[in-house]
Protein backbone atom coordinates (compact mmCIF):
# COMPACT_ATOMS: atom_id res chain seq x y z
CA UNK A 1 78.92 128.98 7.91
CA UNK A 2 75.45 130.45 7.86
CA UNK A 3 73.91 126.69 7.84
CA UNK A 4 75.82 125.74 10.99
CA UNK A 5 74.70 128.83 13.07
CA UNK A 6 71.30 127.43 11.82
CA UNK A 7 71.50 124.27 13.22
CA UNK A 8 72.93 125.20 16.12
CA UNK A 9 70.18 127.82 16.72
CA UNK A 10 67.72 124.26 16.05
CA UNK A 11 69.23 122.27 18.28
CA UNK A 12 69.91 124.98 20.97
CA UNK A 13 66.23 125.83 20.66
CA UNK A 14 65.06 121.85 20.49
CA UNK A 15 67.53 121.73 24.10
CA UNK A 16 65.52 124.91 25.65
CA UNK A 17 62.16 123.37 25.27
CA UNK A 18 63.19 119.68 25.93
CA UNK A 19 64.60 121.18 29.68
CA UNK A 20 61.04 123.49 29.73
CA UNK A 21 58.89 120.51 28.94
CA UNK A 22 60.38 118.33 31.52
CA UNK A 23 61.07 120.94 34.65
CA UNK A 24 57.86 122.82 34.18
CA UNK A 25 55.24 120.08 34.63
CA UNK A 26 57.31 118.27 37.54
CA UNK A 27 57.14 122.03 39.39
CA UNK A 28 53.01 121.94 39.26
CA UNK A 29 52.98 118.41 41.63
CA UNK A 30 51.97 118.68 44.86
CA UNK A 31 53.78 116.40 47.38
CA UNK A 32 51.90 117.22 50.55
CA UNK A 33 48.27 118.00 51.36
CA UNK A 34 47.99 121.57 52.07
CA UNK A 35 47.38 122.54 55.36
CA UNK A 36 43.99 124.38 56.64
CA UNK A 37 44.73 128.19 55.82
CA UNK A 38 43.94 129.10 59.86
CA UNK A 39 46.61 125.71 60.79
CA UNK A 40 49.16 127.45 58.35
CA UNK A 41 48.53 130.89 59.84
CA UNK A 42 49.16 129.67 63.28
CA UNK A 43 52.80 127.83 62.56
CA UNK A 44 53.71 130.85 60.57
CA UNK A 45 52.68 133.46 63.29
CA UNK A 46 54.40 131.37 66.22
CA UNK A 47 57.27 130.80 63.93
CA UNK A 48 58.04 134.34 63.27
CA UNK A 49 57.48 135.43 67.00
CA UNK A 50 59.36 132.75 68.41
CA UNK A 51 63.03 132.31 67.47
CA UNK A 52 64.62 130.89 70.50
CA UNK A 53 64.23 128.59 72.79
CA UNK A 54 62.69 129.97 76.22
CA UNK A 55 65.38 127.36 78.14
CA UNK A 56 68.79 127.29 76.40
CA UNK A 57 68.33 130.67 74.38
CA UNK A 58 69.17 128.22 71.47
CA UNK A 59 67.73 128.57 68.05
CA UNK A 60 64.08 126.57 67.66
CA UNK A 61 63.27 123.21 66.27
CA UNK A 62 59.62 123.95 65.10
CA UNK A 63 59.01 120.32 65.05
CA UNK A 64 59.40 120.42 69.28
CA UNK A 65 57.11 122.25 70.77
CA UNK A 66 54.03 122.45 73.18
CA UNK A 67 50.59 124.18 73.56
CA UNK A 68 50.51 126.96 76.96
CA UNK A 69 47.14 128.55 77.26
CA UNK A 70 46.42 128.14 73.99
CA UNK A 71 49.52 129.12 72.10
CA UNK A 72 52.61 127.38 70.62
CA UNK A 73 55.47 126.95 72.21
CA UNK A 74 58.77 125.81 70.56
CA UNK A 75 62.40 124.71 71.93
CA UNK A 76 65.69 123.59 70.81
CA UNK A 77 65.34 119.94 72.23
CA UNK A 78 63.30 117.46 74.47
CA UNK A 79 65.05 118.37 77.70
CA UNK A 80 64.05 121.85 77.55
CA UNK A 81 60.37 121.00 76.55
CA UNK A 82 60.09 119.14 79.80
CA UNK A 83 61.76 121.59 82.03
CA UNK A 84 59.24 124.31 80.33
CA UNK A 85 56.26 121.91 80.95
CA UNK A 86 57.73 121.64 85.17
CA UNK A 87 57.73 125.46 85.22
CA UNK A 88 56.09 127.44 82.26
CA UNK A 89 55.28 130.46 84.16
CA UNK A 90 59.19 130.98 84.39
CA UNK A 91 59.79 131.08 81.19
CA UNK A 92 56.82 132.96 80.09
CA UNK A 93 58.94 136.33 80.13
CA UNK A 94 60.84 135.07 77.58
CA UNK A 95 58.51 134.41 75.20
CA UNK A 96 57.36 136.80 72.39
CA UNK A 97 53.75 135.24 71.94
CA UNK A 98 53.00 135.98 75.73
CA UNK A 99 54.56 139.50 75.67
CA UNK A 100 51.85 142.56 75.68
């Protein structure tokens, strides 16, 4: 009995760092070029700010959006990025990033 639990302790242990040896080093690649730390900071500040769209109240797709006086702006779909760009100043209230 005693030499079975041993060679299931070998095998269970030869398993364990098999699974480390392959997960580990795939986990260190990097897919993407970072982007510039002040780039990075932007996104993330508009992100957090922003969480609805300014025209349908509807949650954000971050990869819509447009630049107003020097800020991001972000919306659910194209339609409402074009009505925003007709009329930004009426949506402005509405806005987090423009607030204060």
């Amino acid at each position: 009995m005693n030499s079975k639990v041993r060679k299931f302790k070998a095998i269970y242990l030869l398993v364990g760092l098999l699974f480390v040896g392959l997960i580990v080093p795939n986990g260190c690649k990097k897919s993407e070029p970072a982007a510039s730390t002040e780039e990075a900071g932007q996104v993330a500040a508009d992100i957090t700010q922003q969480t609805v769209c300014p025209v349908m109240e509807a949650p954000i797709n971050k990869d819509l959006f447009t630049e107003y006086k020097g800020k991001k702006v972000y919306f659910c779909c194209p339609g409402c990025k074009e009505k925003f760009e007709k009329e930004p100043e009426k949506y402005l209230a509405k806005l987090p990033q423009f607030k204060g």
